[in-house]
Protein backbone atom coordinates (compact mmCIF):
# COMPACT_ATOMS: atom_id res chain seq x y z
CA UNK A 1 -19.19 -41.31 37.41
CA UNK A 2 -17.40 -44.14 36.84
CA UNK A 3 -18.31 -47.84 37.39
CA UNK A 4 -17.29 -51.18 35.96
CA UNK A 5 -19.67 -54.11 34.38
CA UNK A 6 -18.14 -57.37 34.57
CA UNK A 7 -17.91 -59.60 31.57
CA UNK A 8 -17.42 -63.62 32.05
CA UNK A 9 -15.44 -64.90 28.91
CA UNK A 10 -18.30 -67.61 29.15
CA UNK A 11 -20.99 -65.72 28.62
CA UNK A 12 -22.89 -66.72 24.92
CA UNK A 13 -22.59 -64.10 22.55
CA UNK A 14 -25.57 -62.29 22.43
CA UNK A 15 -25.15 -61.25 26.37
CA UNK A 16 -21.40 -60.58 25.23
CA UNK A 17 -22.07 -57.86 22.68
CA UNK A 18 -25.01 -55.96 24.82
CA UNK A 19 -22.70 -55.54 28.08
CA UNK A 20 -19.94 -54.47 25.93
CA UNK A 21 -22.40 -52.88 24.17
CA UNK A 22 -22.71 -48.51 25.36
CA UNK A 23 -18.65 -46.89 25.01
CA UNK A 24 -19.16 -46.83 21.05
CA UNK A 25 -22.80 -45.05 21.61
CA UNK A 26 -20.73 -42.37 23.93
CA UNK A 27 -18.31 -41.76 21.67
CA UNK A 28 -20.79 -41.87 18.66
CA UNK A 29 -23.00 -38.34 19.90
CA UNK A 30 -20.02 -36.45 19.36
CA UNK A 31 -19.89 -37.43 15.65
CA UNK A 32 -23.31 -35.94 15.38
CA UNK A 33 -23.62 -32.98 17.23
CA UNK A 34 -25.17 -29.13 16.31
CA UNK A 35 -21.46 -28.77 15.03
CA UNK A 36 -21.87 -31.21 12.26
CA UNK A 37 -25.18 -29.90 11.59
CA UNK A 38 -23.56 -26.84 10.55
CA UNK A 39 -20.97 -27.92 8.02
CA UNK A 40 -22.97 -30.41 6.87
CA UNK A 41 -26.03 -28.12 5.77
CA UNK A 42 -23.85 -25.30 4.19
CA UNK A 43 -22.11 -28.76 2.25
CA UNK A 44 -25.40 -30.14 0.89
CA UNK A 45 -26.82 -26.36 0.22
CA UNK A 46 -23.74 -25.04 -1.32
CA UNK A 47 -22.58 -28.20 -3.15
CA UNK A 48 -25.25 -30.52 -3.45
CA UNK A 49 -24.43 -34.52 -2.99
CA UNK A 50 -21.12 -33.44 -4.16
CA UNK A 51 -18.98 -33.68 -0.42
CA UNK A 52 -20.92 -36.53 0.52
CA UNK A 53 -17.67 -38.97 0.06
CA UNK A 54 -16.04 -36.38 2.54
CA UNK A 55 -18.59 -37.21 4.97
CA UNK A 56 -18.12 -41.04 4.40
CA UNK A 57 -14.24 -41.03 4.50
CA UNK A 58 -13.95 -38.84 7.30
CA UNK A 59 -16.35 -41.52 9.48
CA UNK A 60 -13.94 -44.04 8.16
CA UNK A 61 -11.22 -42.20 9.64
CA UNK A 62 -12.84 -41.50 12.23
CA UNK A 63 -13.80 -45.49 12.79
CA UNK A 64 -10.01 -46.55 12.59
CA UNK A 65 -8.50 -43.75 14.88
CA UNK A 66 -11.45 -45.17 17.40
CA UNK A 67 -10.40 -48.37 17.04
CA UNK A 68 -7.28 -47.44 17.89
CA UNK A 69 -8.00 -45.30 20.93
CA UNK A 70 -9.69 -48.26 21.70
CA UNK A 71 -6.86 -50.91 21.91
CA UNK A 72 -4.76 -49.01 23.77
CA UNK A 73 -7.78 -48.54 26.65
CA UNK A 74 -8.05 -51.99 26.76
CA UNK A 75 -4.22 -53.42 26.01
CA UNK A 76 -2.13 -50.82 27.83
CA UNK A 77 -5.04 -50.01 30.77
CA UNK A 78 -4.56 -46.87 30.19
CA UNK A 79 -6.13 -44.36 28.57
CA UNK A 80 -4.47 -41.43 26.28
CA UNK A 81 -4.61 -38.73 28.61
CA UNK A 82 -2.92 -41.02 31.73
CA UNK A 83 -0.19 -42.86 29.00
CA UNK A 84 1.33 -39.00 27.82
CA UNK A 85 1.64 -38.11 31.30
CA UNK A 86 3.32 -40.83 31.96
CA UNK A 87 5.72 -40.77 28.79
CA UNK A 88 6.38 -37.47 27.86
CA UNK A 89 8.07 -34.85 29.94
CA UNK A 90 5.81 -32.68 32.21
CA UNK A 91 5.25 -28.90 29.86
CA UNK A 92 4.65 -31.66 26.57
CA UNK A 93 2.07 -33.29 28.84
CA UNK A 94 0.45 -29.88 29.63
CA UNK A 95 0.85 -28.49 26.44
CA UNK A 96 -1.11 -31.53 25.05
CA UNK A 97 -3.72 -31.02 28.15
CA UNK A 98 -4.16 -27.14 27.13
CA UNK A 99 -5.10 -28.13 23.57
CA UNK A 100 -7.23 -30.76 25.09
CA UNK A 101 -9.12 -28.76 26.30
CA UNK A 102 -9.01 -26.29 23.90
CA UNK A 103 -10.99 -28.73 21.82
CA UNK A 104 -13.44 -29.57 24.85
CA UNK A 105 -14.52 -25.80 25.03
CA UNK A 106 -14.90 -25.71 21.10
CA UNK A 107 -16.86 -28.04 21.17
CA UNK A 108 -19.18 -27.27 24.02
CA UNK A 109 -19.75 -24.38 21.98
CA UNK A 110 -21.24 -25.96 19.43
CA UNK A 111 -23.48 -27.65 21.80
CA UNK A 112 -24.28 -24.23 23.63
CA UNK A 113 -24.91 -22.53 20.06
CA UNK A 114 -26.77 -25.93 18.78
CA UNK A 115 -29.27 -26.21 21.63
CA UNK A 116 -30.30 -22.69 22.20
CA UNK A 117 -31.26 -22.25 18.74
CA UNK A 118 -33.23 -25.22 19.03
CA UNK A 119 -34.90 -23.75 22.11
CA UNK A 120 -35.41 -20.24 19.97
CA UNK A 121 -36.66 -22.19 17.08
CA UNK A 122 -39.18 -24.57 18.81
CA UNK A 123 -40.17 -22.29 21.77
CA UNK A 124 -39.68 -18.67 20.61
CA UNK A 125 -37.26 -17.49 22.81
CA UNK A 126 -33.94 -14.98 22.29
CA UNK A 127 -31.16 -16.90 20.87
CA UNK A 128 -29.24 -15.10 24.03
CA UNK A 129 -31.44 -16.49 26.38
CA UNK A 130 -31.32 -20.13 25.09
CA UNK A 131 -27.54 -20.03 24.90
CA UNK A 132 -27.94 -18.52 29.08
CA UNK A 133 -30.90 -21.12 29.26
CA UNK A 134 -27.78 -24.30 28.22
CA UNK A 135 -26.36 -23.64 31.98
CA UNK A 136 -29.23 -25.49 33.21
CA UNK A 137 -28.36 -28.79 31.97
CA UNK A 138 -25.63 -28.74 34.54
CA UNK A 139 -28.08 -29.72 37.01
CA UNK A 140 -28.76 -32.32 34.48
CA UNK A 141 -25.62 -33.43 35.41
CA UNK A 142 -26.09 -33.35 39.20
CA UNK A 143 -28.30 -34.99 39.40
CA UNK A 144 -26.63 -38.18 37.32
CA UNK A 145 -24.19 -37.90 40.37
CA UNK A 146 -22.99 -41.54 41.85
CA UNK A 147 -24.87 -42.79 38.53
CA UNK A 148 -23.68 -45.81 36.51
CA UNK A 149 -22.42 -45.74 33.08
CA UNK A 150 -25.48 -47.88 32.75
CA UNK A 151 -28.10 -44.70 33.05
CA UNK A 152 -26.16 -42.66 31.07
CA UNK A 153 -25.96 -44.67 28.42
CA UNK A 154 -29.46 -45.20 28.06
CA UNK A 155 -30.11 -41.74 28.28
CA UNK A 156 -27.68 -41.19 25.81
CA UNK A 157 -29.50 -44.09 23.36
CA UNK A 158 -33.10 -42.82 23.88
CA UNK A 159 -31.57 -39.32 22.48
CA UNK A 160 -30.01 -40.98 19.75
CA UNK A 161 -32.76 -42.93 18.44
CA UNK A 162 -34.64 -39.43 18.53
CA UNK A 163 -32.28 -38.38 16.09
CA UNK A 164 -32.12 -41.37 13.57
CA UNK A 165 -36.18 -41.31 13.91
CA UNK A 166 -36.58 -37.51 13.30
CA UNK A 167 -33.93 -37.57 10.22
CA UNK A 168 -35.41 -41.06 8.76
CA UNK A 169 -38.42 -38.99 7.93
CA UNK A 170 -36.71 -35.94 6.82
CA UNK A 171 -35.44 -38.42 4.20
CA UNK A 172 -38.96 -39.46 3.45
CA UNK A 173 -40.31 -36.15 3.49
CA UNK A 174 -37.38 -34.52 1.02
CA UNK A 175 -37.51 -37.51 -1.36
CA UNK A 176 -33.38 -37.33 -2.22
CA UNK A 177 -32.38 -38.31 -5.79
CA UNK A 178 -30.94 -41.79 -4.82
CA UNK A 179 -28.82 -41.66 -8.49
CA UNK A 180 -27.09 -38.69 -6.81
CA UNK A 181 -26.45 -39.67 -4.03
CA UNK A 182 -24.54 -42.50 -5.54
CA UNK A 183 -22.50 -39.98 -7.50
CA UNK A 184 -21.84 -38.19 -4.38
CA UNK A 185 -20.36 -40.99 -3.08
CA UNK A 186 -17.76 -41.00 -5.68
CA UNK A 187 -14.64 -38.96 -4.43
CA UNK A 188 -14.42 -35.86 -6.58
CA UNK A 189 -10.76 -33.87 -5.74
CA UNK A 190 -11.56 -31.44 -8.55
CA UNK A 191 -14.69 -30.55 -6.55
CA UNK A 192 -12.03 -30.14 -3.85
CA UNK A 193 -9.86 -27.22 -5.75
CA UNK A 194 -12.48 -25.17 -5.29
CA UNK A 195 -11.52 -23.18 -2.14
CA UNK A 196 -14.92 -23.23 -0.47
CA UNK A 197 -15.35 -26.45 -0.69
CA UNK A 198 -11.82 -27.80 1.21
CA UNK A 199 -13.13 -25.42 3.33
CA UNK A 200 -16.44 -26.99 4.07
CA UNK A 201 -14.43 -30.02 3.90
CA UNK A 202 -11.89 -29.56 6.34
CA UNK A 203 -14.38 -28.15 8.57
CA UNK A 204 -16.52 -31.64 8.25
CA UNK A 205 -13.16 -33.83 9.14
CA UNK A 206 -12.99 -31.35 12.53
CA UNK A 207 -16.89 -31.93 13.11
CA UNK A 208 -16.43 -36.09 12.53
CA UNK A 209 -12.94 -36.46 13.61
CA UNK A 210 -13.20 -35.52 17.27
CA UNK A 211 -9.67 -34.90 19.13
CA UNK A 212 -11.39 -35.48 22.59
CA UNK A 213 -13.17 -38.45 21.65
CA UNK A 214 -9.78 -40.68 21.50
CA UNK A 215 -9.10 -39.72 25.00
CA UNK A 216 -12.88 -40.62 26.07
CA UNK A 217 -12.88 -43.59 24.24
CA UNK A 218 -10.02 -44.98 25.77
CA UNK A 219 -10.93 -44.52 28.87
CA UNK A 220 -14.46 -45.94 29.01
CA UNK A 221 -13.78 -48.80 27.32
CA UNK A 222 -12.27 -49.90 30.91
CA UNK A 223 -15.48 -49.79 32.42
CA UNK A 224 -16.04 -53.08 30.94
CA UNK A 225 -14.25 -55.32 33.46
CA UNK A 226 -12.95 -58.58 31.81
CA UNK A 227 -9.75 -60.91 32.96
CA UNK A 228 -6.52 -59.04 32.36
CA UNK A 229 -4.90 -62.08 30.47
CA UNK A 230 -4.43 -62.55 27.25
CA UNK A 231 -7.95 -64.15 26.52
CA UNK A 232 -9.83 -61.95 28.01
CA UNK A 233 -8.64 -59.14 26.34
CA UNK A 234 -8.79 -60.62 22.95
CA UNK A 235 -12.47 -60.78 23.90
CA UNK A 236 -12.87 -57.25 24.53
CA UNK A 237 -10.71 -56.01 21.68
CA UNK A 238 -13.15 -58.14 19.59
CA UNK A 239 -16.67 -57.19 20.85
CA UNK A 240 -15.29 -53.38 21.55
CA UNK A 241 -14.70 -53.07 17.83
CA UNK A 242 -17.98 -54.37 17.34
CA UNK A 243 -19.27 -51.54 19.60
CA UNK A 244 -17.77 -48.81 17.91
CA UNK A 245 -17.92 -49.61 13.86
CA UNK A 246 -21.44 -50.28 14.42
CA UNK A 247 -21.76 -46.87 16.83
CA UNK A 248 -20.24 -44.69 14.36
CA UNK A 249 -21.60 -45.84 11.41
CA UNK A 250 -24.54 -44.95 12.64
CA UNK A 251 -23.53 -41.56 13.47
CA UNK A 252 -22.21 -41.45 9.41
CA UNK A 253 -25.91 -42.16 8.36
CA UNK A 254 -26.91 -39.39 10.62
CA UNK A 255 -24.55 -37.09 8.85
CA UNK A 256 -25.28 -38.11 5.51
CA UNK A 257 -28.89 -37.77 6.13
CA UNK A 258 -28.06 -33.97 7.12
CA UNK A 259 -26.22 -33.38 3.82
CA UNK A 260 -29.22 -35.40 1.78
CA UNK A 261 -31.36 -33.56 3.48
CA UNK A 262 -30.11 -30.26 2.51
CA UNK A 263 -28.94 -31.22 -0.78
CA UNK A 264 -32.25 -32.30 -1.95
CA UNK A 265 -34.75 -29.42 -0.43
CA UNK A 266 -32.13 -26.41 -0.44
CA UNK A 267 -29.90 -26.98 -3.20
CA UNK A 268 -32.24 -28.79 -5.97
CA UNK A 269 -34.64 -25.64 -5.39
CA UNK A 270 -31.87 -23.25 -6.10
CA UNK A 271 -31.09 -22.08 -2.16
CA UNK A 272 -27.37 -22.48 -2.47
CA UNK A 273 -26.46 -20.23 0.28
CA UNK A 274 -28.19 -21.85 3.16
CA UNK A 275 -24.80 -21.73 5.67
CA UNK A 276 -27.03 -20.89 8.69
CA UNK A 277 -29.00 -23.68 10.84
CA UNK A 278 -32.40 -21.34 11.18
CA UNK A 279 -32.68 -20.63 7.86
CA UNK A 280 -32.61 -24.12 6.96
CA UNK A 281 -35.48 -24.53 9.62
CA UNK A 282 -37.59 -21.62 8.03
CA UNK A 283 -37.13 -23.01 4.46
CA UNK A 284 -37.76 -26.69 5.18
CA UNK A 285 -41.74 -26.47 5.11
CA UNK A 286 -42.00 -24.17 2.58
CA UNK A 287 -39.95 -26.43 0.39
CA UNK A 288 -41.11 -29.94 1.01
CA UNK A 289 -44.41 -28.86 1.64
CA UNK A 290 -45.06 -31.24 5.17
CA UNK A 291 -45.80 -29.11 8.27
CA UNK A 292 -43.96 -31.30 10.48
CA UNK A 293 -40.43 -31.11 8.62
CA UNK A 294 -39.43 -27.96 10.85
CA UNK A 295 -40.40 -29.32 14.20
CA UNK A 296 -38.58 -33.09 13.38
CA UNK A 297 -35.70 -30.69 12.78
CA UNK A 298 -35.77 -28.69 15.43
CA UNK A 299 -36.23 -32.07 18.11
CA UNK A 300 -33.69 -33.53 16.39
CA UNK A 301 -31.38 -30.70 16.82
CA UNK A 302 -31.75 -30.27 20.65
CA UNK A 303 -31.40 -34.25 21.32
CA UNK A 304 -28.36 -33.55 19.27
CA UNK A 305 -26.69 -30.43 21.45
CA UNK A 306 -28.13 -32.83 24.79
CA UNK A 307 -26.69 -35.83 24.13
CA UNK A 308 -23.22 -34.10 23.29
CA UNK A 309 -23.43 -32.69 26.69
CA UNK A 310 -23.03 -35.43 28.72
CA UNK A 311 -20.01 -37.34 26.59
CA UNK A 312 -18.36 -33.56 27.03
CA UNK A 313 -18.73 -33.79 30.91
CA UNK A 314 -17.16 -37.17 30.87
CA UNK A 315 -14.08 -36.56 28.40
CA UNK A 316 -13.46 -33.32 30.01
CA UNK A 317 -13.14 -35.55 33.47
CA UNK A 318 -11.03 -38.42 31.67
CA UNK A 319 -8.38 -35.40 30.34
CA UNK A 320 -8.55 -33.28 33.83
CA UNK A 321 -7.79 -36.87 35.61
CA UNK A 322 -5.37 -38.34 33.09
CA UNK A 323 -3.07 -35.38 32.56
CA UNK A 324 -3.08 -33.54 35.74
CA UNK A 325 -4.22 -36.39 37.67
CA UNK A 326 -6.77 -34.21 39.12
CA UNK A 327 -10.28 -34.59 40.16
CA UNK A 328 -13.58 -32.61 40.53
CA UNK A 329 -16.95 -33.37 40.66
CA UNK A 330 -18.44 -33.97 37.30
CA UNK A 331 -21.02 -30.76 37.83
CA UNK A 332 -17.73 -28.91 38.95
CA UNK A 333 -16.43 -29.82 35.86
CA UNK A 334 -19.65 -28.98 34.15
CA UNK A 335 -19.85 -25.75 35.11
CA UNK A 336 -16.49 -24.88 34.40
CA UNK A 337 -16.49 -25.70 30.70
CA UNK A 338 -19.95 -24.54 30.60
CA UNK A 339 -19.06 -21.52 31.69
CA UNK A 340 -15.84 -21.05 29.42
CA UNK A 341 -17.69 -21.29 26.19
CA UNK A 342 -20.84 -19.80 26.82
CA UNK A 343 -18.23 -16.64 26.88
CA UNK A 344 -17.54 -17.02 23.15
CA UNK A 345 -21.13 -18.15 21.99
CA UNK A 346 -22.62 -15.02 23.54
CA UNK A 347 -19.91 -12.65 22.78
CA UNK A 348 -20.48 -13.79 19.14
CA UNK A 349 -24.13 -13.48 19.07
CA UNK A 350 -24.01 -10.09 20.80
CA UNK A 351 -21.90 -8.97 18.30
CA UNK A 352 -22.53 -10.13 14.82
CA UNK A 353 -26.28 -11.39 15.59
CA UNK A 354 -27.91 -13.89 15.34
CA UNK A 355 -27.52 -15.01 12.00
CA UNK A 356 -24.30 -15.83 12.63
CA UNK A 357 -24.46 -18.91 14.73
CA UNK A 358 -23.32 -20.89 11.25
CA UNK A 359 -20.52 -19.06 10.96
CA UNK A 360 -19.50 -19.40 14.27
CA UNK A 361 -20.56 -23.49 14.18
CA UNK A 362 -18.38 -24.14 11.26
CA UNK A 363 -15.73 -22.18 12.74
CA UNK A 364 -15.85 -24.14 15.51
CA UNK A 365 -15.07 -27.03 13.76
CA UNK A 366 -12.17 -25.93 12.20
CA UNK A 367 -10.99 -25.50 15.48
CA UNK A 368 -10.74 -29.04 16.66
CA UNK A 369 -9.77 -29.85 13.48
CA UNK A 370 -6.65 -27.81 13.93
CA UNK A 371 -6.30 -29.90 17.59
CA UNK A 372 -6.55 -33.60 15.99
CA UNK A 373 -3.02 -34.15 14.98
CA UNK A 374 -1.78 -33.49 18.33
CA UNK A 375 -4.05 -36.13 19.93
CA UNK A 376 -3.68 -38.26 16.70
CA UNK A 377 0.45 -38.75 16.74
CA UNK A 378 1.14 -39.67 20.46
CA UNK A 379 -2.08 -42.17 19.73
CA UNK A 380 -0.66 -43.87 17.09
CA UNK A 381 3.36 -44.35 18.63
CA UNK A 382 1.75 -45.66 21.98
CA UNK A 383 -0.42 -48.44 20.02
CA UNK A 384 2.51 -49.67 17.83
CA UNK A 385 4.63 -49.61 20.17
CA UNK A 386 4.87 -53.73 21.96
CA UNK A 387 6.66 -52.05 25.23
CA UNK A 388 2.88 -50.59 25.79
CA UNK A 389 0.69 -52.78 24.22
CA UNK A 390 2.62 -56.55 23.98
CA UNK A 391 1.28 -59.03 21.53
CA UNK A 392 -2.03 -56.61 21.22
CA UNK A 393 0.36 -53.61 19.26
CA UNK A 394 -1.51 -52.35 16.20
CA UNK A 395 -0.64 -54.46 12.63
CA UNK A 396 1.15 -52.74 10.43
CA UNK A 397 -1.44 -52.36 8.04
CA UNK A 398 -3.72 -50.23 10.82
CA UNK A 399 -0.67 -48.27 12.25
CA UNK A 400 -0.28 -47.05 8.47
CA UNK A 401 -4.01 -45.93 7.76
CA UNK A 402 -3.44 -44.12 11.28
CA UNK A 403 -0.03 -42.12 9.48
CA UNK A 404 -2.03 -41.76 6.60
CA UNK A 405 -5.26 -39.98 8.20
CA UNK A 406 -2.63 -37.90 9.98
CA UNK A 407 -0.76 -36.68 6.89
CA UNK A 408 -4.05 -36.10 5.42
CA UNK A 409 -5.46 -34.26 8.09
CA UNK A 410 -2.20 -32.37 9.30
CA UNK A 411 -1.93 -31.36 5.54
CA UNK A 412 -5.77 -30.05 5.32
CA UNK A 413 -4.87 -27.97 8.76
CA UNK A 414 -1.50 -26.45 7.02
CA UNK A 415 -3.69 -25.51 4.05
CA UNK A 416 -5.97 -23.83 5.73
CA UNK A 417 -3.49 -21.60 8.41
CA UNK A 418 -1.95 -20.27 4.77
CA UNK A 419 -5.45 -19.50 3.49
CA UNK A 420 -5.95 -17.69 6.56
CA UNK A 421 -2.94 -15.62 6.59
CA UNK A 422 -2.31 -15.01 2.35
């Protein structure tokens, strides 16, 4: 599915940033997906505006480990995947790869989960037979066969813009308290003693932070074809970074809108336990009052579990290729991790019902949350180290905010394990 889109260094501007414009949009879908939806809601219901700064520092993180996943696409020409199989011994490399796709499956759940309770909410049907109903976007898929990144991505943007239009009025509709919200913004850690909430929390870092999104990212960045010297890739290091701070900080006003949302119809009428996605669609008329809320929401939520779909197909490709150097078709591919998690989704619905799909969202997340420090770390030694990445190695002040993400979220996953098992 790969192609390449040359960039001239002496193009003006403008025509600059829109053909290295589309690898930050990619990446951005998976910031916003039904997993996020799921955390977020149970964080504005439960908590009010209060975790809102989580959802704004995570996207920061999640902005600088981009940017870094990034540079080394573009500086090394290589992307994560390829650069451990290359530098660390063979059962590291595969150990890596099995976690790799650990978090691929995890999160294709989410989107399986995500988009056939959209289909259950808007159309009626089982939540079982949605989640059976998800295999068909496979031929989705297919049928992008021998496309350019070109169509994709402006699939991808028509979806996305679906989104940000059905959640822009949400906002209008729920009317958020904007003297909150600025209070939310404020980072509260004694809000974060409270063992529900670093919960919640940790489970929003997994749902922003995406481990398989630094092994996408530095792969498609190469699609944009520029002169391997030293000029050239100073232009695309520059224009790239434009791509993806203005991608995902998109994708952080998507998530904040979830958690306003929520905060200001669920928990300002006194619904504090609103953890499941469904029951925030049955509440959201009632509560505002406008007809239309629950049908923006439930749009919104299956562009959200679409979109997510095709970025999935792609990264699982870019970690098949670049640590096994292996390849399938993309529907092959499709199929396969398609198949592996709608095991789990329907196992859990079967089981505990279908008011569990929140549950098993947030869960999920915690997941790949558990999975980021092991993409993180090799991330961060190959882009400081000028052996890989010459005069384009990271500064020292961006290899440092890398360290410090990864303590922070390495610390959150330790926390959590003991939680678990005390």
């Amino acid at each position: 599915m790969r192609g390449t889109i040359v960039v001239p260094l002496g193009l003006p501007v403008l025509q600059k940033l829109l053909r290295f414009a589309g690898p930050g949009l990619l990446v951005s879908v998976g910031y916003m997906d039904p997993g996020n939806w799921a955390t977020d809601i149970e964080a504005g219901s439960r908590y009010g505006y209060g975790l809102l700064f989580v959802v704004v520092l995570t996207s920061l993180a999640a902005i600088l480990l981009q940017i870094l996943s990034m540079r080394l696409g573009i500086a090394a020409g290589r992307d994560l995947a390829q650069m451990v199989r290359e530098r660390y011994s063979p059962a590291a490399a595969r150990f890596l790869w099995l976690l790799a796709e650990l978090a691929i499956i995890a999160t294709d759940v989410a989107e399986v989960l995500g988009s056939a309770l959209a289909i259950k909410l808007l159309f009626g049907l089982p939540l079982w037979l949605g989640i059976l109903a998800t295999i068909l976007d496979t031929v989705v898929v297919l049928g992008l066969k021998g496309q350019g990144f070109r169509q994709i991505e402006a699939i991808i943007l028509g979806l996305v813009v679906t989104i940000g239009i059905c959640f822009a009025l949400e906002l209008a509709i729920s009317r958020p308290n904007g003297q909150e919200i600025a209070s939310g913004l404020v980072p509260s850690f004694a809000l974060l003693q409270e063992p529900g909430a670093l919960y919640l929390a940790v489970g929003i870092l997994g749902a922003t932070v995406m481990p398989h999104n630094l092994y996408l990212h530095s792969s498609i960045v190469q699609t944009r074809l520029v002169r391997p010297d030293v000029a050239g890739k100073r232009d695309a290091l520059r224009y790239e970074t434009i791509d993806i701070v203005g991608a995902l900080l998109m994708a952080a006003l998507v998530n904040a809108a979830i958690l306003i949302v929520a905060a200001s119809t669920f928990h300002a009428a006194g619904h504090t336990g609103v953890t499941d996605i469904q029951d925030a669609y049955r509440l959201l008329e009632p509560i505002t009052g406008a007809a239309i809320a629950a049908p923006l929401f439930g749009i919104a939520l299956l562009a959200s579990g679409q979109s997510a779909t095709f970025t999935g197909t792609v990264a699982g490709q870019v970690v098949l290729e670049g640590f096994l150097n292996v390849w399938i078709p993309c529907w092959q591919r499709r199929l396969i991790t398609r198949g592996l998690a709608l095991v789990p989704a329907l196992a859990g619905i079967l089981i505990l019902g279908d008011d569990a799909v929140g549950q098993l969202l947030v869960v999920s997340q915690v997941v790949l949350s558990a999975q980021l420090p092991f993409a993180i770390f090799p991330l961060l030694r190959f882009t400081a180290d000028r052996g890989i990445m010459g005069r384009f190695a990271s500064p020292l002040w961006l290899t440092l905010g890398g360290w410090i993400v990864f303590g922070v979220i390495t610390a959150a996953n330790i926390w959590l394990v003991a939680r678990i098992f005390t």
